[in-house]
C-alpha atoms as a PDB file:
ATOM      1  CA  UNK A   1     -16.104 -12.069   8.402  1.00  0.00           C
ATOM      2  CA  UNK A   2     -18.607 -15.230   8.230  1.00  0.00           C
ATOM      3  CA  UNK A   3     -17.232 -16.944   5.584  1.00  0.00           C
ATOM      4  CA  UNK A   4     -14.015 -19.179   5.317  1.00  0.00           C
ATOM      5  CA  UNK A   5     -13.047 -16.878   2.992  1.00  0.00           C
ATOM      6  CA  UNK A   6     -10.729 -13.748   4.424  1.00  0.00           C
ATOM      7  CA  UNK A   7     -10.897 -10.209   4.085  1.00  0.00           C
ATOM      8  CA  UNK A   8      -9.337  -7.267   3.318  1.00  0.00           C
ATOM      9  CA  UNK A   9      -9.943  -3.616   4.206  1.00  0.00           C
ATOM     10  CA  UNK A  10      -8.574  -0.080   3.290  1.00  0.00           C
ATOM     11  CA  UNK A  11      -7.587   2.755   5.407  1.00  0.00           C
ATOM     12  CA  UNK A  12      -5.733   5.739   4.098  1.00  0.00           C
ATOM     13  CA  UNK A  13      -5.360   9.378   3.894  1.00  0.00           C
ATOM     14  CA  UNK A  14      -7.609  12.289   2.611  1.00  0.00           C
ATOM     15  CA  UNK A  15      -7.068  14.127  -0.847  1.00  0.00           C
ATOM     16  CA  UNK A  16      -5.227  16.873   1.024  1.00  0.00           C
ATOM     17  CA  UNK A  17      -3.358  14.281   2.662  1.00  0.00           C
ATOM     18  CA  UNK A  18      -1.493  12.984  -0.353  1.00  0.00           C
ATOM     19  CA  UNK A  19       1.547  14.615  -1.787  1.00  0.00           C
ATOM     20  CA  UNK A  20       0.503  14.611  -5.166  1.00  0.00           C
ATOM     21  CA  UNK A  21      -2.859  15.204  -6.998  1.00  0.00           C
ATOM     22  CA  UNK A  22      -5.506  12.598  -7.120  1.00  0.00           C
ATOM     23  CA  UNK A  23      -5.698  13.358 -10.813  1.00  0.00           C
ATOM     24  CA  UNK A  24      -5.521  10.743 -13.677  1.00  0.00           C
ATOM     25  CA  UNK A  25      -3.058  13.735 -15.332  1.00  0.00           C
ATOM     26  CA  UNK A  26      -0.687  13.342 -12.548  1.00  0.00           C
ATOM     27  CA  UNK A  27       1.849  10.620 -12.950  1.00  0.00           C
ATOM     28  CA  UNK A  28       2.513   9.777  -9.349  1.00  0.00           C
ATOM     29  CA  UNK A  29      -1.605   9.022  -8.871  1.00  0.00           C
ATOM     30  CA  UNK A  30      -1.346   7.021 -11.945  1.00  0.00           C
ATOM     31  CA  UNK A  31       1.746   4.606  -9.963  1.00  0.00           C
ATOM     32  CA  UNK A  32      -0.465   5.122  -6.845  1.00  0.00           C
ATOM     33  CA  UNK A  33      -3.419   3.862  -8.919  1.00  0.00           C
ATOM     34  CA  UNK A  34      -1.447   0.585 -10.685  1.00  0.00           C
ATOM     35  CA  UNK A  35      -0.152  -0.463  -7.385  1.00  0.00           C
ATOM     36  CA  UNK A  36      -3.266  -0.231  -5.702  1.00  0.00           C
ATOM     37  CA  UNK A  37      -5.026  -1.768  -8.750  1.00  0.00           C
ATOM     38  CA  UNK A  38      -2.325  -4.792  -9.100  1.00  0.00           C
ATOM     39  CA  UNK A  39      -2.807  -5.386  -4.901  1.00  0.00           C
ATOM     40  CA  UNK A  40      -6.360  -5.804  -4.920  1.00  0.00           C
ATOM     41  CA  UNK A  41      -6.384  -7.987  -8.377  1.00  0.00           C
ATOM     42  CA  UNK A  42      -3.942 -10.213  -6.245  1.00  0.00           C
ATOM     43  CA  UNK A  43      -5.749 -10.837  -3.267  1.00  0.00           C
ATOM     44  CA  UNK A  44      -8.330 -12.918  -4.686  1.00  0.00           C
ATOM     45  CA  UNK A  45      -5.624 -15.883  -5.200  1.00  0.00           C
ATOM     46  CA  UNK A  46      -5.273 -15.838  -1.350  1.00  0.00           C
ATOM     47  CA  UNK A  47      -8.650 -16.538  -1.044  1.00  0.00           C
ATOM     48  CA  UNK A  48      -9.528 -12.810  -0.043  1.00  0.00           C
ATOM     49  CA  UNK A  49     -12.668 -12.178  -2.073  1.00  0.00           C
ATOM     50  CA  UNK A  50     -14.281  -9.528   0.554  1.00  0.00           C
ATOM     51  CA  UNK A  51     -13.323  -5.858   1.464  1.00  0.00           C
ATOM     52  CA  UNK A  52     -14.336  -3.198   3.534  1.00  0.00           C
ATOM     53  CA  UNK A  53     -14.197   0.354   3.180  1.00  0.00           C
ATOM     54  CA  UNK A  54     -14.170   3.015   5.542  1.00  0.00           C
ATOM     55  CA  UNK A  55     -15.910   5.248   2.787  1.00  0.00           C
ATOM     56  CA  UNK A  56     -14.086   8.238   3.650  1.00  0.00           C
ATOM     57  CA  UNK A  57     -12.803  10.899   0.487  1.00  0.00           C
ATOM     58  CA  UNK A  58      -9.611   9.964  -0.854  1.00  0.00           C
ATOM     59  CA  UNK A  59      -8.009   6.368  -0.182  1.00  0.00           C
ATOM     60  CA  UNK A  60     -11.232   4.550   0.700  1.00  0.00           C
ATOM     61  CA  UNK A  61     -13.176   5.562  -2.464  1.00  0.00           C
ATOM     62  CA  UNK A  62     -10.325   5.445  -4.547  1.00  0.00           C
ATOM     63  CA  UNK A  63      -9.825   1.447  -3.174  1.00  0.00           C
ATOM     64  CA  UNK A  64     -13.529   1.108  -3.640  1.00  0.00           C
ATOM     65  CA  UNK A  65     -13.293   2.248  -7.461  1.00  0.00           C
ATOM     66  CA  UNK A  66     -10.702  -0.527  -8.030  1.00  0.00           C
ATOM     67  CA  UNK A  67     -12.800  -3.235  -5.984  1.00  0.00           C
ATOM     68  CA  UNK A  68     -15.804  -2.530  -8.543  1.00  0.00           C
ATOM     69  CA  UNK A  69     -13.252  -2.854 -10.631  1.00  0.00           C
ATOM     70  CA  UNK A  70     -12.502  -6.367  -9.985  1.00  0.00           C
ATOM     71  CA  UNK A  71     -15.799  -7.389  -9.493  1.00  0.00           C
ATOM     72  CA  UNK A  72     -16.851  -6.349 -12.938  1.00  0.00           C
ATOM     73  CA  UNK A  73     -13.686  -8.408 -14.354  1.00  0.00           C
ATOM     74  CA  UNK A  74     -14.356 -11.071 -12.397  1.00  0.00           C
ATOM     75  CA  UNK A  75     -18.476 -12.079 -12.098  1.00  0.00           C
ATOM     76  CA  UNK A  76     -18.740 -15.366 -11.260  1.00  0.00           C
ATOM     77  CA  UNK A  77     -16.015 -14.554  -8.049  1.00  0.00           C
ATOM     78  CA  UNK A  78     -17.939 -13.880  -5.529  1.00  0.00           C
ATOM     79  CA  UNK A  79     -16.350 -10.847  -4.700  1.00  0.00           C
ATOM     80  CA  UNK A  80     -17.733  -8.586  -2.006  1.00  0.00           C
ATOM     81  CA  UNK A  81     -17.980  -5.177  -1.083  1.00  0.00           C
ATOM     82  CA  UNK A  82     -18.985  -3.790   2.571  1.00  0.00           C
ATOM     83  CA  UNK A  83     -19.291  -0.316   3.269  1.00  0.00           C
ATOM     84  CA  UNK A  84     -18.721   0.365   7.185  1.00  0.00           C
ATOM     85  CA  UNK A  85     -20.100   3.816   7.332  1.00  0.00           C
ATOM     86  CA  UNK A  86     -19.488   6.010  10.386  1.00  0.00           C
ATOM     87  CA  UNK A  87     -22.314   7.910  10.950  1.00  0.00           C
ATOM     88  CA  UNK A  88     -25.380   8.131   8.894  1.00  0.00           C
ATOM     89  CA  UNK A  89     -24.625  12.133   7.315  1.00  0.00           C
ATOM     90  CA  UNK A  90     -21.074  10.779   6.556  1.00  0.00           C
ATOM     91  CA  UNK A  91     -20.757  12.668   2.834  1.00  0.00           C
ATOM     92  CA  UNK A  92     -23.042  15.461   3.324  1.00  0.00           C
ATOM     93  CA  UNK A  93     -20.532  18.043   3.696  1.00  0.00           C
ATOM     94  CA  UNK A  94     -17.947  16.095   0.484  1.00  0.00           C
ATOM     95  CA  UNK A  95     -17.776  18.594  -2.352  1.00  0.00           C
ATOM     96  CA  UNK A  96     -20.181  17.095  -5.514  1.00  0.00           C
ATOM     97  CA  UNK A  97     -17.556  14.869  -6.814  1.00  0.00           C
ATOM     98  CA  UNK A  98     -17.246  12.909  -3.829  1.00  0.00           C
ATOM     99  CA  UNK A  99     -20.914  13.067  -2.741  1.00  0.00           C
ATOM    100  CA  UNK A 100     -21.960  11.507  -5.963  1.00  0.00           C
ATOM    101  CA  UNK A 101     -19.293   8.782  -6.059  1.00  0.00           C
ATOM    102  CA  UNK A 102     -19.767   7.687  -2.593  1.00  0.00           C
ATOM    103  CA  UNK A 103     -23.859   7.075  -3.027  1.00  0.00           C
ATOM    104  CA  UNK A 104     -23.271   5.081  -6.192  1.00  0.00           C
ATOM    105  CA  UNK A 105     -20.664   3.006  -4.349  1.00  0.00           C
ATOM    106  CA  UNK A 106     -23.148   2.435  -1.917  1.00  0.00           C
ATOM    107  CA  UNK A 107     -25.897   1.900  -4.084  1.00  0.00           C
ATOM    108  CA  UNK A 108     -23.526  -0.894  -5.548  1.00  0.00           C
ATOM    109  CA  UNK A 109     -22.298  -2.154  -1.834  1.00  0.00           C
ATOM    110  CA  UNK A 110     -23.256  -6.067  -0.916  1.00  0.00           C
ATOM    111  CA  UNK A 111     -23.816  -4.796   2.645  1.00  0.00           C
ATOM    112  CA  UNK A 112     -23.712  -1.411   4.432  1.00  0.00           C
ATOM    113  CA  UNK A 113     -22.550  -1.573   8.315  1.00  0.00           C
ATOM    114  CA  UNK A 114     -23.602   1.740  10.202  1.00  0.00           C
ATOM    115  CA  UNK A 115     -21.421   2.298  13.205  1.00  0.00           C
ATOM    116  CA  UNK A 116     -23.936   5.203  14.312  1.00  0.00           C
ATOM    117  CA  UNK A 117     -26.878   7.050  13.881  1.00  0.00           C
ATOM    118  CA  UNK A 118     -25.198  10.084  14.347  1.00  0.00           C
ATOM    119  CA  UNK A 119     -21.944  11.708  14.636  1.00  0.00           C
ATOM    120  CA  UNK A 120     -20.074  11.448  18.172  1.00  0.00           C
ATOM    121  CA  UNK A 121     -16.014  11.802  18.696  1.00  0.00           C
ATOM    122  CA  UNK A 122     -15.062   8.224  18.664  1.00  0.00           C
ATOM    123  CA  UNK A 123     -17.351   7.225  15.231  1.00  0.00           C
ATOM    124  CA  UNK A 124     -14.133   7.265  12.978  1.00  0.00           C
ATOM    125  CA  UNK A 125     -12.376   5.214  15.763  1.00  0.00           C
ATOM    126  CA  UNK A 126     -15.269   2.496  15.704  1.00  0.00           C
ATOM    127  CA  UNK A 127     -15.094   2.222  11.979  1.00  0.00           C
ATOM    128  CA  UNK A 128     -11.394   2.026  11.859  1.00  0.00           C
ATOM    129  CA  UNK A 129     -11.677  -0.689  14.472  1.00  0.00           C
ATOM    130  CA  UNK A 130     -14.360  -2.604  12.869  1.00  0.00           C
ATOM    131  CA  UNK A 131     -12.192  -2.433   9.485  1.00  0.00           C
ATOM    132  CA  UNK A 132      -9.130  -4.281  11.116  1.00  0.00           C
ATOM    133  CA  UNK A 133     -11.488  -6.462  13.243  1.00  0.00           C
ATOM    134  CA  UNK A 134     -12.634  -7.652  10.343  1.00  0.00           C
ATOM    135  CA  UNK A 135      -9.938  -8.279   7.833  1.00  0.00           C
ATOM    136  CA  UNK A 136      -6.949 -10.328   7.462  1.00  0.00           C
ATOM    137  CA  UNK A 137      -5.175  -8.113   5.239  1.00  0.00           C
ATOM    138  CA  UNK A 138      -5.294  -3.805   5.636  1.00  0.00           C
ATOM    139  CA  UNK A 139      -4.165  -2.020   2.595  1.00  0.00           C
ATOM    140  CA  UNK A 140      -3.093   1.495   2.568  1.00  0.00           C
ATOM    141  CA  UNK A 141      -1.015   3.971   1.055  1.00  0.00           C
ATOM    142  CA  UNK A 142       1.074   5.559   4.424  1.00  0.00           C
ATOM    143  CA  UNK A 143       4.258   7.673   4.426  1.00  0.00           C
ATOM    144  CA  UNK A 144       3.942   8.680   8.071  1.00  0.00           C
ATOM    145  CA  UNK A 145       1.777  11.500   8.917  1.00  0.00           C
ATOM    146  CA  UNK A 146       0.108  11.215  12.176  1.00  0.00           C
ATOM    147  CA  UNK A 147      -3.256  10.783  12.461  1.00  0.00           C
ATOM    148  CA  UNK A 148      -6.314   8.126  11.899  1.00  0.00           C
ATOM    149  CA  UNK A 149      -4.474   6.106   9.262  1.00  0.00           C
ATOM    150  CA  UNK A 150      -1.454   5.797  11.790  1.00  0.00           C
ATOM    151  CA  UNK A 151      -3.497   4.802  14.272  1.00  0.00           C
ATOM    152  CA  UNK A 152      -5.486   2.068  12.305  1.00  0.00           C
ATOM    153  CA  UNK A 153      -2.340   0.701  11.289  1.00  0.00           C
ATOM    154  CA  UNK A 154      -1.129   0.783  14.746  1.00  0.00           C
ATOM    155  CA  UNK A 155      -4.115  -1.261  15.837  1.00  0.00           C
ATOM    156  CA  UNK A 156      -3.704  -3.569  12.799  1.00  0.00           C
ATOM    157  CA  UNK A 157      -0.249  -4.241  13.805  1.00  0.00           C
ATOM    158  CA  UNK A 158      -0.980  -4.879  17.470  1.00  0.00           C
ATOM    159  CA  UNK A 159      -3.942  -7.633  16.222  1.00  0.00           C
ATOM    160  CA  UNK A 160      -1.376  -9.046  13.920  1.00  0.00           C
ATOM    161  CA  UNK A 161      -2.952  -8.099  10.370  1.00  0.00           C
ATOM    162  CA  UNK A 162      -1.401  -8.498   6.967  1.00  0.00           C
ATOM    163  CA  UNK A 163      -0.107  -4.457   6.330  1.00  0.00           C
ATOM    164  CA  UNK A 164      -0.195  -3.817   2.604  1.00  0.00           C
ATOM    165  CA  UNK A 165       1.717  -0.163   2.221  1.00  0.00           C
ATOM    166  CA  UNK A 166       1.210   1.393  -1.105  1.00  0.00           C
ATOM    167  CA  UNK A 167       4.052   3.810  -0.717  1.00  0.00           C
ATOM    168  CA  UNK A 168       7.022   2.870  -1.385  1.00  0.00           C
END
């Protein structure tokens, strides 16, 4: 971004997406969870003290949980949280759960980015591009279903980024 300092943004799947629950009771969430949580803990040594999330359910808010995370274990960091929302009705139609989490992440974000007003076909695709724009490093958790997380990791690859993959 503006800084000297780089970057790092999230793109992954949707809870129906994922092979296993996105439950703390589900063992493979909890190895999802400690990878993703030791990755982002990580990055600050690189000098990587801002990321970006897409804000989507699943991956993004889970990422976002662990940034908060970090920034609560680590105050005087400067770390730095930007939300690149798609559209402005993003998380009207996410069930409760998600609706509530993704306002209080937002209410906690260091800068919202609004790719649109509204919602128009290529929204997602703007985000997604303004994620890997903008970072050095794109973490994800990707086992090879086609679709937007392919896609933005396609683009990431063709501009060179950093790919952090999650599944292993």
């Amino acid at each position: 971004m503006a800084d000297n300092f780089k970057c790092c943004g999230f793109t992954g799947y949707r809870p129906q997406k994922f092979p296993f629950p996105l439950e703390k009771s589900s063992s493979e969430y909890i190895k999802f969870e400690n990878a993703l949580t030791n990755v982002v803990f990580s990055l600050p040594q690189d000098e990587c003290f801002t990321f970006i999330s897409g804000m989507a359910m699943g991956f993004d808010i889970i990422a976002v949980d662990t940034v908060l995370l970090l920034k609560s274990a680590y105050k005087d960091a400067s770390i730095s949280l930007i939300c690149a929302v798609p559209f402005i009705e993003q998380a009207e139609k996410y069930p409760k759960e998600w609706k509530e989490r993704y306002c209080e992440i937002l209410s906690k974000a260091d800068k919202t980015v609004l790719v649109s007003d509204k919602y128009y076909g290529g929204c997602y695709y703007r985000r997604n591009r303004f994620i890997v724009d903008n970072s050095d490093y794109i973490v994800t958790w990707f086992d090879g279903k086609s679709g937007g997380t392919a896609k933005t990791l396609e683009y990431a690859n063709s501009k060179n980024r950093t790919v952090i993959n999650l599944f292993k």
